[in-house]
PDB file of N, CA and C in Angstrom:
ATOM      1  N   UNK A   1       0.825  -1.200   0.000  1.00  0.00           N
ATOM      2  CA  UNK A   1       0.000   0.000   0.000  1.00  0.00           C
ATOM      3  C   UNK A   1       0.868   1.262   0.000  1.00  0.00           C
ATOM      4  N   UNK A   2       1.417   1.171   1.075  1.00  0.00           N
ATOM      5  CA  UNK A   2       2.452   2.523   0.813  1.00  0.00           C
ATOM      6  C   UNK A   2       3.712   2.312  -0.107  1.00  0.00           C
ATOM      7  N   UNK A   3       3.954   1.512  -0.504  1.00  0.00           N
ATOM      8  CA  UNK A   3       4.455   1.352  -2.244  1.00  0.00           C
ATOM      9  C   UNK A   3       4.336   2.211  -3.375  1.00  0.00           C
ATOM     10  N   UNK A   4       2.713   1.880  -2.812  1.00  0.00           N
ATOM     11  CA  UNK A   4       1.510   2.262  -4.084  1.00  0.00           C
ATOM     12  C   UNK A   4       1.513   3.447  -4.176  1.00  0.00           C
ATOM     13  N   UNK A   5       1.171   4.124  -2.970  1.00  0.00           N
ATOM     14  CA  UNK A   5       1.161   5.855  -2.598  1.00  0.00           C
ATOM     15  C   UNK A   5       2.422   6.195  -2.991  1.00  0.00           C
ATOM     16  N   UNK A   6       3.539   5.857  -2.702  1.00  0.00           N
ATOM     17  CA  UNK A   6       4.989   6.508  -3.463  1.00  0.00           C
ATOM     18  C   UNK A   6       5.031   6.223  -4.585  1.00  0.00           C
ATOM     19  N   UNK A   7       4.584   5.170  -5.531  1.00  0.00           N
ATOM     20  CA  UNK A   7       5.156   5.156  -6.538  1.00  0.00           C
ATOM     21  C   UNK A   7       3.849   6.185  -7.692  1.00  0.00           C
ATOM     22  N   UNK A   8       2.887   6.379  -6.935  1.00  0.00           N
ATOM     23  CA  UNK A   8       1.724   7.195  -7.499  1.00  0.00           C
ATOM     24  C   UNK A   8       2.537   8.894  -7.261  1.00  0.00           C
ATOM     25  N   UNK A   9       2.927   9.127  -6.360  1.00  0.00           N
ATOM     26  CA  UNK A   9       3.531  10.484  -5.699  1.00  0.00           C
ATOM     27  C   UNK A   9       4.633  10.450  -6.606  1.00  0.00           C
ATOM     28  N   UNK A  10       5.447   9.482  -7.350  1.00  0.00           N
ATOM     29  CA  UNK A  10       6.606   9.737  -8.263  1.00  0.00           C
ATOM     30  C   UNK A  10       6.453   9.853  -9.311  1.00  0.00           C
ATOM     31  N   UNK A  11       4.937   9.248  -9.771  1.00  0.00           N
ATOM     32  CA  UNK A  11       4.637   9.393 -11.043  1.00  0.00           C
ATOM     33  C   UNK A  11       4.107  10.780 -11.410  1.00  0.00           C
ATOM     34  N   UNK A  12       3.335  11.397  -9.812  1.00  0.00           N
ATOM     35  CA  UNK A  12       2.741  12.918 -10.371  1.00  0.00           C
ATOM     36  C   UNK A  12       1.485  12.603 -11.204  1.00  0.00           C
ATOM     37  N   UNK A  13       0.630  11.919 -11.375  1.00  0.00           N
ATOM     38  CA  UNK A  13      -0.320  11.430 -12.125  1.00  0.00           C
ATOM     39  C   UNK A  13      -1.786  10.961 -10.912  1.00  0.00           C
ATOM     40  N   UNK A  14      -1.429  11.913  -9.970  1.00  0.00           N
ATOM     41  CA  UNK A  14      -2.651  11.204  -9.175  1.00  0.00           C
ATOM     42  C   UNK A  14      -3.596  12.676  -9.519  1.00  0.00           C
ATOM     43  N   UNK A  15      -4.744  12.816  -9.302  1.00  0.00           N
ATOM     44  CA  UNK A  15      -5.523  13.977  -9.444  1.00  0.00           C
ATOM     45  C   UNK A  15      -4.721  15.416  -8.729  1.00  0.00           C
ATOM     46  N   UNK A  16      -4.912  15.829  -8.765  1.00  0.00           N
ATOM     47  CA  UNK A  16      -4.447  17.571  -7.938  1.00  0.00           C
ATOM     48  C   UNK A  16      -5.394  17.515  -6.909  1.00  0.00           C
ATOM     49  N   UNK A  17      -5.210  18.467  -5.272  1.00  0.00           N
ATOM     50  CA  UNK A  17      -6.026  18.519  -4.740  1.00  0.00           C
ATOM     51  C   UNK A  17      -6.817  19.834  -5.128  1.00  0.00           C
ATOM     52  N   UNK A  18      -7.515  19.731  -4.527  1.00  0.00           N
ATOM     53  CA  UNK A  18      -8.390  21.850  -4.611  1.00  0.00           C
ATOM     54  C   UNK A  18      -7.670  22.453  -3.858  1.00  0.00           C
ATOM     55  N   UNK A  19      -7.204  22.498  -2.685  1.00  0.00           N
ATOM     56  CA  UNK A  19      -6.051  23.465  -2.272  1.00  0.00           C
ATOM     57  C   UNK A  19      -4.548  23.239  -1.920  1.00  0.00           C
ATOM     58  N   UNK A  20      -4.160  24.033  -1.871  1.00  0.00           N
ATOM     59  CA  UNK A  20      -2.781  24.103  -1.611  1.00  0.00           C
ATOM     60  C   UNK A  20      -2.121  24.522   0.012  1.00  0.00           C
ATOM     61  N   UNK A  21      -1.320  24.126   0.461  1.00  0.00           N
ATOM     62  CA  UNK A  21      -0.910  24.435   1.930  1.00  0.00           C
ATOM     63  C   UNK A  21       0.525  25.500   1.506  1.00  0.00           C
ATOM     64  N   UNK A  22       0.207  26.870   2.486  1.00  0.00           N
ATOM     65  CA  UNK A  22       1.446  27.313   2.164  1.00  0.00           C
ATOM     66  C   UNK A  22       1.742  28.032   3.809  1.00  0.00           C
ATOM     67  N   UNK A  23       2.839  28.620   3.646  1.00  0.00           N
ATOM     68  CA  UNK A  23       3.408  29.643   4.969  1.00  0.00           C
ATOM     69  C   UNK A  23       3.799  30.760   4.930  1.00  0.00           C
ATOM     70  N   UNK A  24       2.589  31.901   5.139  1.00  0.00           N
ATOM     71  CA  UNK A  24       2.922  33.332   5.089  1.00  0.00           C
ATOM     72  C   UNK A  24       3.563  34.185   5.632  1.00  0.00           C
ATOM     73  N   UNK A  25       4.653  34.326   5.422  1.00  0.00           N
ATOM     74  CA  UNK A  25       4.739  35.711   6.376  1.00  0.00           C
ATOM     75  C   UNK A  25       4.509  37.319   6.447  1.00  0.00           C
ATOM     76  N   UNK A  26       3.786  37.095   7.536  1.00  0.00           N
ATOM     77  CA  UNK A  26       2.942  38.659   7.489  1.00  0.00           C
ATOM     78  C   UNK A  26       3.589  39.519   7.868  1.00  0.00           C
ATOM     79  N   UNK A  27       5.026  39.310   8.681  1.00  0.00           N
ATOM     80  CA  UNK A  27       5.883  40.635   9.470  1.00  0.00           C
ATOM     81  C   UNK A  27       7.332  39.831   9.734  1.00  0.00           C
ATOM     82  N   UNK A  28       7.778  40.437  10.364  1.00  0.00           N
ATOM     83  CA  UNK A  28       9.141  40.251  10.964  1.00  0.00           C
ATOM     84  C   UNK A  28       9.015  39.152  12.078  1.00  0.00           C
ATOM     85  N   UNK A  29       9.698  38.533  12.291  1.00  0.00           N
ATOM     86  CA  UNK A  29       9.737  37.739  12.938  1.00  0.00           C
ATOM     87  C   UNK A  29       9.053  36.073  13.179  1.00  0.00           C
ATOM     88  N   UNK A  30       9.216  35.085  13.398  1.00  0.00           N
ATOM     89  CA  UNK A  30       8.940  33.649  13.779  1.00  0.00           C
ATOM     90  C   UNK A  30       7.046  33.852  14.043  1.00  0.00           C
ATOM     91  N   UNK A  31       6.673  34.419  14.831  1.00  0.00           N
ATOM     92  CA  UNK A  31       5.363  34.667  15.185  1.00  0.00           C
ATOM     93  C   UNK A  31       4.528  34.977  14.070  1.00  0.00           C
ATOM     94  N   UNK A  32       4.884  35.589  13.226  1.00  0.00           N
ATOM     95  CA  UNK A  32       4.137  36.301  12.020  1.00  0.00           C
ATOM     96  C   UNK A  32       4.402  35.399  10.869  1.00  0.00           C
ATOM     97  N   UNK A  33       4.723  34.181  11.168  1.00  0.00           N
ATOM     98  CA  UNK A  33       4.590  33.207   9.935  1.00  0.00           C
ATOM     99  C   UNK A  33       3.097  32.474   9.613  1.00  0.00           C
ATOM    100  N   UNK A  34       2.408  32.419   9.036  1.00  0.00           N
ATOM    101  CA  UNK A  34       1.613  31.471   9.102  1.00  0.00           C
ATOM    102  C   UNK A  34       0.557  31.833   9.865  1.00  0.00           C
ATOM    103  N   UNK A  35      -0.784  31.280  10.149  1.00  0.00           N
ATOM    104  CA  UNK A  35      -1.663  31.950  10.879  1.00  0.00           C
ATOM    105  C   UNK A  35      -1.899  31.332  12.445  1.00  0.00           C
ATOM    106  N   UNK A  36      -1.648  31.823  13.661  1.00  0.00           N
ATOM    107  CA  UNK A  36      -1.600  31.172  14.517  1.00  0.00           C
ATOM    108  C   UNK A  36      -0.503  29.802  14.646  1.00  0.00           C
ATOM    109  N   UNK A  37      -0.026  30.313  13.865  1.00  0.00           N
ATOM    110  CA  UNK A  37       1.725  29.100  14.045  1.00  0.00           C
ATOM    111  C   UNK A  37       1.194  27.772  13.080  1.00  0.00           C
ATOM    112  N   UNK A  38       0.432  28.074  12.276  1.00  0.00           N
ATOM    113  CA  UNK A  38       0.164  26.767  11.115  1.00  0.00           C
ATOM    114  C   UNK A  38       0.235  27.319   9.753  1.00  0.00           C
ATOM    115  N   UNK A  39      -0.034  26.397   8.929  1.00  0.00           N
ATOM    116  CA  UNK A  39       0.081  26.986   7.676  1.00  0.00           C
ATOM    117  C   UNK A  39      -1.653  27.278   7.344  1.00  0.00           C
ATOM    118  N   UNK A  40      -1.888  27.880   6.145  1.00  0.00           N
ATOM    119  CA  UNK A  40      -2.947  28.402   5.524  1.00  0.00           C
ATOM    120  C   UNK A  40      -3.357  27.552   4.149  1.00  0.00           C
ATOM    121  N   UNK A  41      -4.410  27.262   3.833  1.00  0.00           N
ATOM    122  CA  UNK A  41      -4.868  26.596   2.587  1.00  0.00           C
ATOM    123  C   UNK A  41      -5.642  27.519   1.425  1.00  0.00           C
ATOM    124  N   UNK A  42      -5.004  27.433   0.465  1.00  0.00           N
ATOM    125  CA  UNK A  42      -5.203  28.315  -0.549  1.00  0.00           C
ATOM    126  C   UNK A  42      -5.645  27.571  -1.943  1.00  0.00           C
ATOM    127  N   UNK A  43      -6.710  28.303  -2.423  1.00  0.00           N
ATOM    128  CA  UNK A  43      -7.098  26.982  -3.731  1.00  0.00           C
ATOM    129  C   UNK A  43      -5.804  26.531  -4.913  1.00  0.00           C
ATOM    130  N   UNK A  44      -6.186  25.976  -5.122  1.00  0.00           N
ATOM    131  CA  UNK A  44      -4.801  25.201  -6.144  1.00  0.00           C
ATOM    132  C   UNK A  44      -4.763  26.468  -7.227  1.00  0.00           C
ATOM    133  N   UNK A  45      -3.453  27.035  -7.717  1.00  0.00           N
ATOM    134  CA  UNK A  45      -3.062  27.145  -9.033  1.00  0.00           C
ATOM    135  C   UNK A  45      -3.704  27.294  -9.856  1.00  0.00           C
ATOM    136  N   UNK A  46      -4.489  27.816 -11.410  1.00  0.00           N
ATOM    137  CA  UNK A  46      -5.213  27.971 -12.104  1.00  0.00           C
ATOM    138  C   UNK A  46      -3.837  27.969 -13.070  1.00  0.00           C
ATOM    139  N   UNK A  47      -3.643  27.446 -13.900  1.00  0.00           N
ATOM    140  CA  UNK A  47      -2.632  27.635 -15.063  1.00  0.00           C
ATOM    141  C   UNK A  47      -2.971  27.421 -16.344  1.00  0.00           C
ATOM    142  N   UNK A  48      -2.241  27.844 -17.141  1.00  0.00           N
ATOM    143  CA  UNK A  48      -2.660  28.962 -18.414  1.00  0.00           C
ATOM    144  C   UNK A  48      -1.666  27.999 -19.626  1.00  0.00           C
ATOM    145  N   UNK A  49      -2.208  28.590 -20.621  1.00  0.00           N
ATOM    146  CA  UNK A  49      -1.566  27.094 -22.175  1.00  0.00           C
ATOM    147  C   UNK A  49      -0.135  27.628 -21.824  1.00  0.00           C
ATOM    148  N   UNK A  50       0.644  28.467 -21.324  1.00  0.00           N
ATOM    149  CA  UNK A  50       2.043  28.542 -21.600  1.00  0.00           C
ATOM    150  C   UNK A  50       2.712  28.626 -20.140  1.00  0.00           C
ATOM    151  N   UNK A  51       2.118  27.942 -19.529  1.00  0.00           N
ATOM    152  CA  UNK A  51       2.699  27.684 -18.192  1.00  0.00           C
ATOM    153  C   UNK A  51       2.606  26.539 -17.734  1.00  0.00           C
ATOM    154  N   UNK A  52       3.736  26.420 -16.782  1.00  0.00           N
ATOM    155  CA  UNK A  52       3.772  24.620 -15.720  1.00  0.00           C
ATOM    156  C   UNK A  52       3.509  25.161 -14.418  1.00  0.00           C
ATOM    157  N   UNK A  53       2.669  23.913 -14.133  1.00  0.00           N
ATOM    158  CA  UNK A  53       1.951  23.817 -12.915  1.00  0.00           C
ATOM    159  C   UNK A  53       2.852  22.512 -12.281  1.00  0.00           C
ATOM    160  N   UNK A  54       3.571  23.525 -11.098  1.00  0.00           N
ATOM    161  CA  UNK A  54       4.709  22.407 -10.440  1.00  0.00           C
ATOM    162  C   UNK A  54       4.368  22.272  -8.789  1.00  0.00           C
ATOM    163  N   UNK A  55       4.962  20.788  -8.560  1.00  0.00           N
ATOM    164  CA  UNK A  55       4.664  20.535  -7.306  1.00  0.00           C
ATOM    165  C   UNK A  55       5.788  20.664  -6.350  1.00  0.00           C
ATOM    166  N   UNK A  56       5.592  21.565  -5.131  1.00  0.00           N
ATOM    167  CA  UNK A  56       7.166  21.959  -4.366  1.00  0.00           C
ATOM    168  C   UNK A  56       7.303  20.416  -3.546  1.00  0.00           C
ATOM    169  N   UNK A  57       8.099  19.698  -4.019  1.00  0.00           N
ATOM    170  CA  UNK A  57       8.628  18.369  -2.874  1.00  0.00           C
ATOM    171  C   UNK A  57      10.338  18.776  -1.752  1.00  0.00           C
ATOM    172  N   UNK A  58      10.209  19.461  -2.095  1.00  0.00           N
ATOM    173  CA  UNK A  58      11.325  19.897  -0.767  1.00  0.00           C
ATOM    174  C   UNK A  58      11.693  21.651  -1.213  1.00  0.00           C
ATOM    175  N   UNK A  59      11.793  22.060   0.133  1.00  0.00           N
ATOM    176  CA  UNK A  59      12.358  23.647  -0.001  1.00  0.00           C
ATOM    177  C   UNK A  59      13.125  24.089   1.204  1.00  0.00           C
ATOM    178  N   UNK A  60      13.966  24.279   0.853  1.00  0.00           N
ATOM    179  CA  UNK A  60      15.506  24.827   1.994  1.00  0.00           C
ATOM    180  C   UNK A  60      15.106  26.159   1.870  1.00  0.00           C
ATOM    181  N   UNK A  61      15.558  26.924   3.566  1.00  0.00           N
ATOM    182  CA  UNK A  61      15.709  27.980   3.433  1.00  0.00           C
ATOM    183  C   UNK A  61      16.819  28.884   3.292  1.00  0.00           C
ATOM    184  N   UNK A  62      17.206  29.848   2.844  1.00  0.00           N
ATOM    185  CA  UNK A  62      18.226  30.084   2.971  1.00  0.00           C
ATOM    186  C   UNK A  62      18.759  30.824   4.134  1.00  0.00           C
ATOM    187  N   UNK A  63      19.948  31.388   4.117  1.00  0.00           N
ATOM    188  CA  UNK A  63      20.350  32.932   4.874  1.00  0.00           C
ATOM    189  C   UNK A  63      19.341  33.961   4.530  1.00  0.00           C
ATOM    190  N   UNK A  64      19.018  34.511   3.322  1.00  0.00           N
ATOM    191  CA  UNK A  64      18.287  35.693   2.774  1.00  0.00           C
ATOM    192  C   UNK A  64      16.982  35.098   3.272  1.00  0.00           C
ATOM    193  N   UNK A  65      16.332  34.379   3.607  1.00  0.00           N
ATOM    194  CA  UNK A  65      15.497  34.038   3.917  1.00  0.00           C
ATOM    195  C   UNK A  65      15.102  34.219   5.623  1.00  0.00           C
ATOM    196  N   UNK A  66      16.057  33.984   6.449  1.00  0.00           N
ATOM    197  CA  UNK A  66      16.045  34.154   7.890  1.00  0.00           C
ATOM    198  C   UNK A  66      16.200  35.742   7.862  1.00  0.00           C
ATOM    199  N   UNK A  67      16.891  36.582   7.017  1.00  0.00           N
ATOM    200  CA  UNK A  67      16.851  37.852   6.797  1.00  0.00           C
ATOM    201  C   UNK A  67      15.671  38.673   6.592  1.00  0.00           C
ATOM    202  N   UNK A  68      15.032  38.115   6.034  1.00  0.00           N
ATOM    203  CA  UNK A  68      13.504  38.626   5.905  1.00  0.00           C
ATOM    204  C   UNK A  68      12.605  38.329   6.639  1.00  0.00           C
ATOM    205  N   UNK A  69      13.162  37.261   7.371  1.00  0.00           N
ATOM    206  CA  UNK A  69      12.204  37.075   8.661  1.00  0.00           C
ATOM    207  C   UNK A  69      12.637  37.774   9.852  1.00  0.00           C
ATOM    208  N   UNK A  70      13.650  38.052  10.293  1.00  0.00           N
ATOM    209  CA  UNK A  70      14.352  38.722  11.023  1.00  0.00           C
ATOM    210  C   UNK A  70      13.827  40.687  10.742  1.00  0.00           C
ATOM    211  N   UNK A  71      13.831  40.924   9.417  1.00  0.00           N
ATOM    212  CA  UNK A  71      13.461  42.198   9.111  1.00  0.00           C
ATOM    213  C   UNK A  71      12.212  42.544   9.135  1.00  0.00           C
ATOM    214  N   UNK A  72      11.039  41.349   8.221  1.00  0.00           N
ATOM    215  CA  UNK A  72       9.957  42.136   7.703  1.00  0.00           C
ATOM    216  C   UNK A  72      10.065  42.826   6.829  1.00  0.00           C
ATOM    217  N   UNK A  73       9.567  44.187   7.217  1.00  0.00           N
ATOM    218  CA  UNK A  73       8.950  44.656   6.542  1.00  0.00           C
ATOM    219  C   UNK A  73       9.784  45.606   5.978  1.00  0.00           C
ATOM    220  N   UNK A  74      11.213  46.129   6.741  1.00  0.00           N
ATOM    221  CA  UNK A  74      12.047  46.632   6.996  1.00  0.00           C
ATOM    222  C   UNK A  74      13.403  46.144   6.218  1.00  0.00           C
ATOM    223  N   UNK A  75      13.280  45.160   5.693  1.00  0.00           N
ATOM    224  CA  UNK A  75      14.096  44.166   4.581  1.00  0.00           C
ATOM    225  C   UNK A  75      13.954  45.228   2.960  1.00  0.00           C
ATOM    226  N   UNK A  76      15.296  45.404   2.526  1.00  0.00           N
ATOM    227  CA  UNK A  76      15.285  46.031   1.548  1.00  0.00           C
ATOM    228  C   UNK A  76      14.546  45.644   0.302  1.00  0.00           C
ATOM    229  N   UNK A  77      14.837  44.446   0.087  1.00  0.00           N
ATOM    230  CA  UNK A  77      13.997  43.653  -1.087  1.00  0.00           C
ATOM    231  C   UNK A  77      12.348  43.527  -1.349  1.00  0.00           C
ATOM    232  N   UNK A  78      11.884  44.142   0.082  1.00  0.00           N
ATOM    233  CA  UNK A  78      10.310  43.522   0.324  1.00  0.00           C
ATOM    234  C   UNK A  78       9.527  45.039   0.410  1.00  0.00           C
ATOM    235  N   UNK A  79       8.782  45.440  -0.834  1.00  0.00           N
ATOM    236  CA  UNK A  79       8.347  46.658  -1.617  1.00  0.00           C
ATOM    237  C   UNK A  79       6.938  46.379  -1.005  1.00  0.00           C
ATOM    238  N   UNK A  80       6.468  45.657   0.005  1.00  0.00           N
ATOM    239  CA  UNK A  80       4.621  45.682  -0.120  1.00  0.00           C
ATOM    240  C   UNK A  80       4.280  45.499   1.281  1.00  0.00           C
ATOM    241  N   UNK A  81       3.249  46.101   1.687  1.00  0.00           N
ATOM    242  CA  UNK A  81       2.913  45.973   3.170  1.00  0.00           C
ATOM    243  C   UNK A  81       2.428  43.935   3.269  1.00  0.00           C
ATOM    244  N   UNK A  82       3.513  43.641   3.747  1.00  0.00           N
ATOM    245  CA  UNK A  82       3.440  42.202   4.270  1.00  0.00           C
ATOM    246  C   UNK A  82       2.238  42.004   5.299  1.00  0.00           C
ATOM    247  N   UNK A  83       1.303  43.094   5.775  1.00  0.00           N
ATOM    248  CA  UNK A  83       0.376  42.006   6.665  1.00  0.00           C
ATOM    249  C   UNK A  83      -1.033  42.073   5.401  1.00  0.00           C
ATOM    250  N   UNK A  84      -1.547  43.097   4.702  1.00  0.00           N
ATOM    251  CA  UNK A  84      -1.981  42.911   3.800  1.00  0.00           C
ATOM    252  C   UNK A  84      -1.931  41.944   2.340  1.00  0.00           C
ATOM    253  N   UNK A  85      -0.415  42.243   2.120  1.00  0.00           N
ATOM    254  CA  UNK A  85      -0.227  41.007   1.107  1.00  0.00           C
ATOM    255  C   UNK A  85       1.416  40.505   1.564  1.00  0.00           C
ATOM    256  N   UNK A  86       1.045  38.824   2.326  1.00  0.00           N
ATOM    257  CA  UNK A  86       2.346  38.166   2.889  1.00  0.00           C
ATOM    258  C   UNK A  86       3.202  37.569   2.095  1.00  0.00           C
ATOM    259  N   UNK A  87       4.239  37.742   1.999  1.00  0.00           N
ATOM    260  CA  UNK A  87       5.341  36.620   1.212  1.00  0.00           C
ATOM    261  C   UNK A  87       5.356  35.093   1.599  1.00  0.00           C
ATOM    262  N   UNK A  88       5.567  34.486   0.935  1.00  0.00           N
ATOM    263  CA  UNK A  88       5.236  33.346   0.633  1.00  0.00           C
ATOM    264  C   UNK A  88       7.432  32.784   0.677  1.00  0.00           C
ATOM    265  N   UNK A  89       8.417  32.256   1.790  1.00  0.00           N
ATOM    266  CA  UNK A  89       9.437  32.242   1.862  1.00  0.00           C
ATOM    267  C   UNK A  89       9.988  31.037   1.368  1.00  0.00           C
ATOM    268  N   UNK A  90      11.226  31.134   0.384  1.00  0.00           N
ATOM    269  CA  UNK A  90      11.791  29.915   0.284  1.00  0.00           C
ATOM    270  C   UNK A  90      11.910  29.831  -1.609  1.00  0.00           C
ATOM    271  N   UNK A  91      12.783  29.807  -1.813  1.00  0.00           N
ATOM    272  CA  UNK A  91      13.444  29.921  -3.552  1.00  0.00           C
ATOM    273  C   UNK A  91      14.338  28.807  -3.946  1.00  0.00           C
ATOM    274  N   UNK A  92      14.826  27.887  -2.518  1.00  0.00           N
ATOM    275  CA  UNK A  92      15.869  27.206  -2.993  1.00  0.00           C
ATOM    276  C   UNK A  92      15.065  25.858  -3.136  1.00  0.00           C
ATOM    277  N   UNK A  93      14.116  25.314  -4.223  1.00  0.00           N
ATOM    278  CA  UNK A  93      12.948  24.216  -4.179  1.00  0.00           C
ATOM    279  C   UNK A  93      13.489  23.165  -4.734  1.00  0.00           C
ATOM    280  N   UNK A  94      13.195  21.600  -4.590  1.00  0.00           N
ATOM    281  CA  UNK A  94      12.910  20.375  -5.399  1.00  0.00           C
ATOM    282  C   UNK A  94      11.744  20.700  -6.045  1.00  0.00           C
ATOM    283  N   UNK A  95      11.529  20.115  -6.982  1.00  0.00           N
ATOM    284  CA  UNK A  95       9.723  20.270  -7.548  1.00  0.00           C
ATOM    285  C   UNK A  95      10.117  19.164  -8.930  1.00  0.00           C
ATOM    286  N   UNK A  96       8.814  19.010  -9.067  1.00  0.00           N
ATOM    287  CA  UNK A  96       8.090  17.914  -9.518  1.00  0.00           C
ATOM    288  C   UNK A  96       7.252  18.919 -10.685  1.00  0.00           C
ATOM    289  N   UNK A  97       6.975  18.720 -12.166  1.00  0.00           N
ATOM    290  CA  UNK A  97       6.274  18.827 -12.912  1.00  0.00           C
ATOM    291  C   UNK A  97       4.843  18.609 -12.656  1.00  0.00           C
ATOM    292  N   UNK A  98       3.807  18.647 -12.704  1.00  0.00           N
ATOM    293  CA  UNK A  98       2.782  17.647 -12.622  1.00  0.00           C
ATOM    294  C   UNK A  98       1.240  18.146 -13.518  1.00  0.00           C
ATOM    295  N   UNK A  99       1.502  19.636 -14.158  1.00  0.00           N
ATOM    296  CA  UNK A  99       0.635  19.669 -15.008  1.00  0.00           C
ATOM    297  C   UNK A  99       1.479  20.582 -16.012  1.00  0.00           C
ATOM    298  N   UNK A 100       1.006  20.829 -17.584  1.00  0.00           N
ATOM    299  CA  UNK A 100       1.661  21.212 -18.808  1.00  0.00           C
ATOM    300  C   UNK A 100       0.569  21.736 -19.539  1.00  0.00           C
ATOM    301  N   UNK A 101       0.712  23.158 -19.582  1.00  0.00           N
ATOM    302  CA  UNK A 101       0.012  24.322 -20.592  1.00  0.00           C
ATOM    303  C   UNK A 101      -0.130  23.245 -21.926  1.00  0.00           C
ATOM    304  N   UNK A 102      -1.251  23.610 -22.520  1.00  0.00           N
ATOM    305  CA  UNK A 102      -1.110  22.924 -23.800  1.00  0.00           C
ATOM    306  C   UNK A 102      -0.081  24.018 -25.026  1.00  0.00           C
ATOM    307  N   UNK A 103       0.018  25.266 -24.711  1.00  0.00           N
ATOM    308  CA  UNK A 103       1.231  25.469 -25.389  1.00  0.00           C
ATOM    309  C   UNK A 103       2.485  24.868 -25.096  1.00  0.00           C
ATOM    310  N   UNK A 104       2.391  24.238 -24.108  1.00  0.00           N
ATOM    311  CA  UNK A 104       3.964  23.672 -23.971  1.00  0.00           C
ATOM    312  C   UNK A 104       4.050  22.206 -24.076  1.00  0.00           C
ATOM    313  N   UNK A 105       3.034  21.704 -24.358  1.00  0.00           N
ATOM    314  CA  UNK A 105       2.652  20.097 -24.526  1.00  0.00           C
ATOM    315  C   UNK A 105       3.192  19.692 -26.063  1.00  0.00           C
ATOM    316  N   UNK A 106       4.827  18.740 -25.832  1.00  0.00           N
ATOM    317  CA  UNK A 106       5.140  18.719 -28.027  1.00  0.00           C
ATOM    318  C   UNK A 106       4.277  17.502 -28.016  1.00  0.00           C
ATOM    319  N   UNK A 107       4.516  17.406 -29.325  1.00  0.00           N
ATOM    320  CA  UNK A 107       3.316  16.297 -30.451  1.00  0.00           C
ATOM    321  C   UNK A 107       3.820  14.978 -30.152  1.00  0.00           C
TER     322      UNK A 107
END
């Protein structure tokens, strides 16, 4: 059974769910991640004929990353009031393919 579930999870061929789990941060600091110290569920992705719809299977954080948590809002790079609209942390990803724009689908 759990074979089955990994080798379905490697293939990327199981349905998509309707939402997605992510971790916001709304401000500076550890506390302001996420809502009440969990993550948030957000509907899946909507993607378009010239885009991939990818699945994050691992994400490291970096240094620049503890930097912006450490700063907020106050972080040079971060142009938008973070409790209104939160960043979403973490650039260094594994990912998985798992859906293909039909512009990008060859013959």
């Amino acid at each position: 059974m759990i074979a089955d579930k990994f080798e379905q999870y490697r293939r990327a061929d199981a349905p998509l769910p309707k939402v997605n789990r992510i971790w916001p941060l709304y401000g500076a600091g550890f506390e302001n991640l996420g809502v009440n110290g969990e993550p948030i569920e957000v509907p899946m992705p909507e993607f378009g004929p010239d885009e991939l719809l990818v699945r994050h299977d691992a994400c490291g954080h970096c240094f620049s990353d503890i930097k912006v948590i450490q700063a907020g809002q106050s972080h040079p790079r971060i142009y938008r009031d973070m409790k209104a609209d939160p960043i979403v942390l973490g650039h260094e990803v594994s990912l998985t393919v798992v859906a293909v724009g039909d512009k990008l689908k060859s013959e």
